[in-house]
N, C-alpha and C. Protein backbone atom coordinates (compact mmCIF):
# COMPACT_ATOMS: atom_id res chain seq x y z
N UNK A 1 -126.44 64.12 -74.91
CA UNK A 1 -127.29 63.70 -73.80
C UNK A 1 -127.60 62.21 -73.96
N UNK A 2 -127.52 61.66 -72.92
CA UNK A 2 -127.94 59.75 -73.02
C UNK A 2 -129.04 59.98 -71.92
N UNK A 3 -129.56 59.18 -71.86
CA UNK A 3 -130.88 59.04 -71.54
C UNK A 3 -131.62 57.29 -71.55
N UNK A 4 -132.16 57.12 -70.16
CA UNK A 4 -132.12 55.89 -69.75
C UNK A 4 -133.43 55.60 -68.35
N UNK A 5 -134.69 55.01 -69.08
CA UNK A 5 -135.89 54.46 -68.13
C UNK A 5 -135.25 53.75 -67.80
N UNK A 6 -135.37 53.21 -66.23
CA UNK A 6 -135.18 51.80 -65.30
C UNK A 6 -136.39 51.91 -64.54
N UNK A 7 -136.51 50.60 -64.07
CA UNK A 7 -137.58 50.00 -62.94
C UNK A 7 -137.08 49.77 -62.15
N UNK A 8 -137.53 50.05 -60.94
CA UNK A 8 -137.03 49.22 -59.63
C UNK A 8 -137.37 48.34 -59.24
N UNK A 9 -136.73 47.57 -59.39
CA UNK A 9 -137.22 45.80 -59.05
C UNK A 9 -137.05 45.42 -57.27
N UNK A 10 -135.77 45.74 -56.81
CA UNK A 10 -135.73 45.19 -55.66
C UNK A 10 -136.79 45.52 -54.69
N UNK A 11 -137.11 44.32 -53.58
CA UNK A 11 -138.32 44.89 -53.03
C UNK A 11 -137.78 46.07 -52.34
N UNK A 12 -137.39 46.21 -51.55
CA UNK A 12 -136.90 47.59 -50.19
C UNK A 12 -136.97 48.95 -51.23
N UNK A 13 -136.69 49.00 -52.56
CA UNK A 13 -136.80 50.42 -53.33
C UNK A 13 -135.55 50.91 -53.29
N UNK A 14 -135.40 51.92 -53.65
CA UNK A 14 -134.55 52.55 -53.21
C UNK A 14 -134.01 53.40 -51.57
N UNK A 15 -133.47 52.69 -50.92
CA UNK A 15 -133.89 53.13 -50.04
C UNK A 15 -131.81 53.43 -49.23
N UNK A 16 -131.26 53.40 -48.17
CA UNK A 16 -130.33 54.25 -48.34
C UNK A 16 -128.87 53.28 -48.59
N UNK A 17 -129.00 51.96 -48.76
CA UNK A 17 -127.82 51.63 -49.48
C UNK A 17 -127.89 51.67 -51.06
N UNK A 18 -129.15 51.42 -51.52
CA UNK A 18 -128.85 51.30 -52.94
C UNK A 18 -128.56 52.96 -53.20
N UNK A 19 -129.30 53.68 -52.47
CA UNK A 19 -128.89 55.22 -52.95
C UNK A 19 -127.34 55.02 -52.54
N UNK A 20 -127.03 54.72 -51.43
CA UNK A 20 -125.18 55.23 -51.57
C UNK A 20 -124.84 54.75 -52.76
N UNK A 21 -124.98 53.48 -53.75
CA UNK A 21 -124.59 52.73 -54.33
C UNK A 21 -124.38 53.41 -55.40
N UNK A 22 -125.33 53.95 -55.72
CA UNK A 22 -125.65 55.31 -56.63
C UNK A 22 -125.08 56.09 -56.59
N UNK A 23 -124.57 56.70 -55.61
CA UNK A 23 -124.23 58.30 -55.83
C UNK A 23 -122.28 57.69 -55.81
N UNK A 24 -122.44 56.22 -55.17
CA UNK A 24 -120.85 56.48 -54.71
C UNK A 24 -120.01 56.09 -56.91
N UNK A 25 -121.37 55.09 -57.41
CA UNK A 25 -121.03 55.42 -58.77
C UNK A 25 -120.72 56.30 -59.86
N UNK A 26 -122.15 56.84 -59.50
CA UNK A 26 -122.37 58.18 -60.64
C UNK A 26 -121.46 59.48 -60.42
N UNK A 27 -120.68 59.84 -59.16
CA UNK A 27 -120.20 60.89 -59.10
C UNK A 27 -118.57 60.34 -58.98
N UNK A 28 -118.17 59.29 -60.05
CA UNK A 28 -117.04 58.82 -60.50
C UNK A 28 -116.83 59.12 -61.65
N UNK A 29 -117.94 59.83 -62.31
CA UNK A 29 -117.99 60.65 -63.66
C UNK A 29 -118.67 62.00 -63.50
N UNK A 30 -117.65 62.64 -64.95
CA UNK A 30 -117.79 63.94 -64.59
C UNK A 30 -118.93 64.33 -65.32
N UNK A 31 -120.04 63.95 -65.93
CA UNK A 31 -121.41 64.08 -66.35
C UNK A 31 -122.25 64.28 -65.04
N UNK A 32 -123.17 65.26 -65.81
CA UNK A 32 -124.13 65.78 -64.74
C UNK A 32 -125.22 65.06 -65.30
N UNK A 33 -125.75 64.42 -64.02
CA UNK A 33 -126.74 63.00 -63.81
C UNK A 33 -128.31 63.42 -63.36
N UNK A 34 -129.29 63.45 -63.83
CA UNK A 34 -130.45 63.97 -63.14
C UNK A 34 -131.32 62.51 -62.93
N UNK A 35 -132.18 62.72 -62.57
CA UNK A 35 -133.08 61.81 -61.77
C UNK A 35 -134.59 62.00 -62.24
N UNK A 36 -135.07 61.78 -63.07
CA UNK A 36 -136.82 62.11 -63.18
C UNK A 36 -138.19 61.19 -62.56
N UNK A 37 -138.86 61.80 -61.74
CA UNK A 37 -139.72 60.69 -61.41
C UNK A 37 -141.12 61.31 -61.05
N UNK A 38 -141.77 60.86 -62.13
CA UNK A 38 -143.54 61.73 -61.86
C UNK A 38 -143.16 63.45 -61.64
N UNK A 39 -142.26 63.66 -63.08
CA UNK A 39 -142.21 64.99 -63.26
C UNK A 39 -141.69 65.87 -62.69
N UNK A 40 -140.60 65.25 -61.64
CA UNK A 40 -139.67 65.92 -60.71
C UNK A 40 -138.35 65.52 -61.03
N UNK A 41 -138.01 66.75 -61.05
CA UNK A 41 -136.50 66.19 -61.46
C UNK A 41 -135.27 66.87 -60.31
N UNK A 42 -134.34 65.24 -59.84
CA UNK A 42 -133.43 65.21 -58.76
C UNK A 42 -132.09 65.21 -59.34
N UNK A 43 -131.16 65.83 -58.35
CA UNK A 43 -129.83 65.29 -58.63
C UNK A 43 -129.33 63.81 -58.30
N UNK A 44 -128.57 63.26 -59.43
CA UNK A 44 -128.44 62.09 -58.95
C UNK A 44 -127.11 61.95 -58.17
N UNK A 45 -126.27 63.19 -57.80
CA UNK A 45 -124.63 62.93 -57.54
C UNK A 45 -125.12 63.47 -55.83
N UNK A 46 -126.43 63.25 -55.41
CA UNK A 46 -126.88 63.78 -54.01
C UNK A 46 -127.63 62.53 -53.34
N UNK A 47 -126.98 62.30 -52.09
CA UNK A 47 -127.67 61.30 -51.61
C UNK A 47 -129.19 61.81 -51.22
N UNK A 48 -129.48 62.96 -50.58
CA UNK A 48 -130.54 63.01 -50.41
C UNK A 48 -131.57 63.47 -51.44
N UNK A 49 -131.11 63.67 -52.54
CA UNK A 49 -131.86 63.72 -53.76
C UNK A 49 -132.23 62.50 -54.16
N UNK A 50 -131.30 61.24 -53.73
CA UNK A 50 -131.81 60.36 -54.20
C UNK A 50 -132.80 59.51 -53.38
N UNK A 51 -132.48 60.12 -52.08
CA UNK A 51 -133.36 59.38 -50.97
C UNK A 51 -135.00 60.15 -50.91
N UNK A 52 -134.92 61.21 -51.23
CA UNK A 52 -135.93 62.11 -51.57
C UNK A 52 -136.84 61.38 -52.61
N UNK A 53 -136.21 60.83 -53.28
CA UNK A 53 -137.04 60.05 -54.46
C UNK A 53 -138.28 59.17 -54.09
N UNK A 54 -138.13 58.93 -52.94
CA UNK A 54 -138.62 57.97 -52.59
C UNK A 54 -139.31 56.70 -53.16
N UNK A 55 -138.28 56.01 -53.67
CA UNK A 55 -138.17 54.88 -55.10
C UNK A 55 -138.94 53.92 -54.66
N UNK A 56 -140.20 53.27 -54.67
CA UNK A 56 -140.27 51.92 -54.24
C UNK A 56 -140.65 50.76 -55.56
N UNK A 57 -140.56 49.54 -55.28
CA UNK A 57 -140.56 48.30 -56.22
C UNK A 57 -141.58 48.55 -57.09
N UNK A 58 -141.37 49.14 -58.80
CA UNK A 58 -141.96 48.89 -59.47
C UNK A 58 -142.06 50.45 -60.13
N UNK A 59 -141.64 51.08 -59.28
CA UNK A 59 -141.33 52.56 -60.02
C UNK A 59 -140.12 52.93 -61.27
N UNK A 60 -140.47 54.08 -62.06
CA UNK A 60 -139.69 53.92 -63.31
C UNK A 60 -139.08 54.80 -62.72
N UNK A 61 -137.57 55.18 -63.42
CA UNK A 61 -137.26 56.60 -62.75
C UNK A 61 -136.08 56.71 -64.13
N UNK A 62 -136.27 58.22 -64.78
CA UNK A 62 -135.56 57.98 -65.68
C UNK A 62 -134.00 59.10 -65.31
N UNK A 63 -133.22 58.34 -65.89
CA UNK A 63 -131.51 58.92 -65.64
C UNK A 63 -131.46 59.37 -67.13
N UNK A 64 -130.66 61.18 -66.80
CA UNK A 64 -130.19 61.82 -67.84
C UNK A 64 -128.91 62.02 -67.48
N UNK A 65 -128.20 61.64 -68.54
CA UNK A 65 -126.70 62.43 -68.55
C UNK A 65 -125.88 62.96 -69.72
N UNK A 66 -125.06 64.05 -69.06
CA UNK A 66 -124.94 65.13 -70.19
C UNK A 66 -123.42 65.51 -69.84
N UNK A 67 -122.71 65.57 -70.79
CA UNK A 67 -121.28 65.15 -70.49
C UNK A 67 -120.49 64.34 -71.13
N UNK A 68 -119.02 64.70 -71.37
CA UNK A 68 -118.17 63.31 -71.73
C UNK A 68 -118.31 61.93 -71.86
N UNK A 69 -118.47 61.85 -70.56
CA UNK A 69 -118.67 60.33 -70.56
C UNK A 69 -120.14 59.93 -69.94
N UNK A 70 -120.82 60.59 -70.64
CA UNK A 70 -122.63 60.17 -69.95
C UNK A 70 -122.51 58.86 -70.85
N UNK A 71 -122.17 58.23 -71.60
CA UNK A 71 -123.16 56.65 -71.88
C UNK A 71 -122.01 55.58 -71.16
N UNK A 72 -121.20 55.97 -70.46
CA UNK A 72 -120.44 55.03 -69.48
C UNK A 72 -120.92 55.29 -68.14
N UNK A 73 -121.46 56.22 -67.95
CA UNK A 73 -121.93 56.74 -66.33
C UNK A 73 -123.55 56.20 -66.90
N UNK A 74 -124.39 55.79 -67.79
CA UNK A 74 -125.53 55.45 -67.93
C UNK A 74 -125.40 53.72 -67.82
N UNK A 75 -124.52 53.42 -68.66
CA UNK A 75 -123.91 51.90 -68.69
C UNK A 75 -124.18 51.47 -66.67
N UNK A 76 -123.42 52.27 -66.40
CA UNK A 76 -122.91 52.01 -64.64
C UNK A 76 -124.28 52.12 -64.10
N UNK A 77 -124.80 52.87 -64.28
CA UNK A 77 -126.26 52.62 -63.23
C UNK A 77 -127.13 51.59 -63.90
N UNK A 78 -127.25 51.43 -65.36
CA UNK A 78 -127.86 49.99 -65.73
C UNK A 78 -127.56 48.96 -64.83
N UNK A 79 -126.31 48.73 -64.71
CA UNK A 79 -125.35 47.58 -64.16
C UNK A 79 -126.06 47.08 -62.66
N UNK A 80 -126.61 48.45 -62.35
CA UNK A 80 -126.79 48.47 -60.72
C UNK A 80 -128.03 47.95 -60.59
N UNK A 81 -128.92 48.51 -61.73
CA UNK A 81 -130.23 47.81 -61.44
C UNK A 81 -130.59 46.77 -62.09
N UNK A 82 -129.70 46.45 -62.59
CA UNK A 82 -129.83 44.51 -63.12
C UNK A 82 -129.59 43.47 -62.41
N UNK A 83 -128.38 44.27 -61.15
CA UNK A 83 -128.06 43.21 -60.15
C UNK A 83 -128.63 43.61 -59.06
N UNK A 84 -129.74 44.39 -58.86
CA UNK A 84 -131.02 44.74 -57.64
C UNK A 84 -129.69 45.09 -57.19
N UNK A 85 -128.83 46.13 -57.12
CA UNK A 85 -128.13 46.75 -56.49
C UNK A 85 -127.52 45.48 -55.18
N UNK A 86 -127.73 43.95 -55.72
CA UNK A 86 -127.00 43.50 -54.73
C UNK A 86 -127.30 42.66 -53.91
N UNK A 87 -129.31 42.81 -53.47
CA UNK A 87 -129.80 42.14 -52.81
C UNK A 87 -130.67 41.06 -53.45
């Protein structure tokens, strides 16, 4: 299992491009990806699990993955929120 807190920095949050951004990553690996946030836990390979999240600037949200290649599918969503997914 790898296991990984992030913040959301960008202002808009997560909201439905950075979620595509997400799911069109994470479900390029065959690790099963969860989503934790204030004790709820989402799928992360679901857009509306991730839109459900309802992520905004400054929220933690922690990524589990469990699987082959979970610390390359953990690597990949780091990646995403270092570069504010872009904006």
């Amino acid at each position: 299992m790898s296991k990984k807190t992030l913040k959301v920095m960008n202002e808009s949050g997560i909201h439905a491009r950075p979620a595509g951004q997400l799911v069109k990553t994470i479900t390029k690996f065959k690790s099963d990806v969860r989503i934790i946030k204030n004790d709820n836990e989402y799928n992360a390979k679901s857009i509306m699990g991730i839109l459900s999240l309802g992520a905004k600037k400054g929220d933690e949200l922690t990524f589990i993955a469990e699987g082959a290649d979970e610390d390359h599918v953990i690597r990949e969503v780091e990646s995403l929120f270092a570069s504010n997914f872009g904006e």
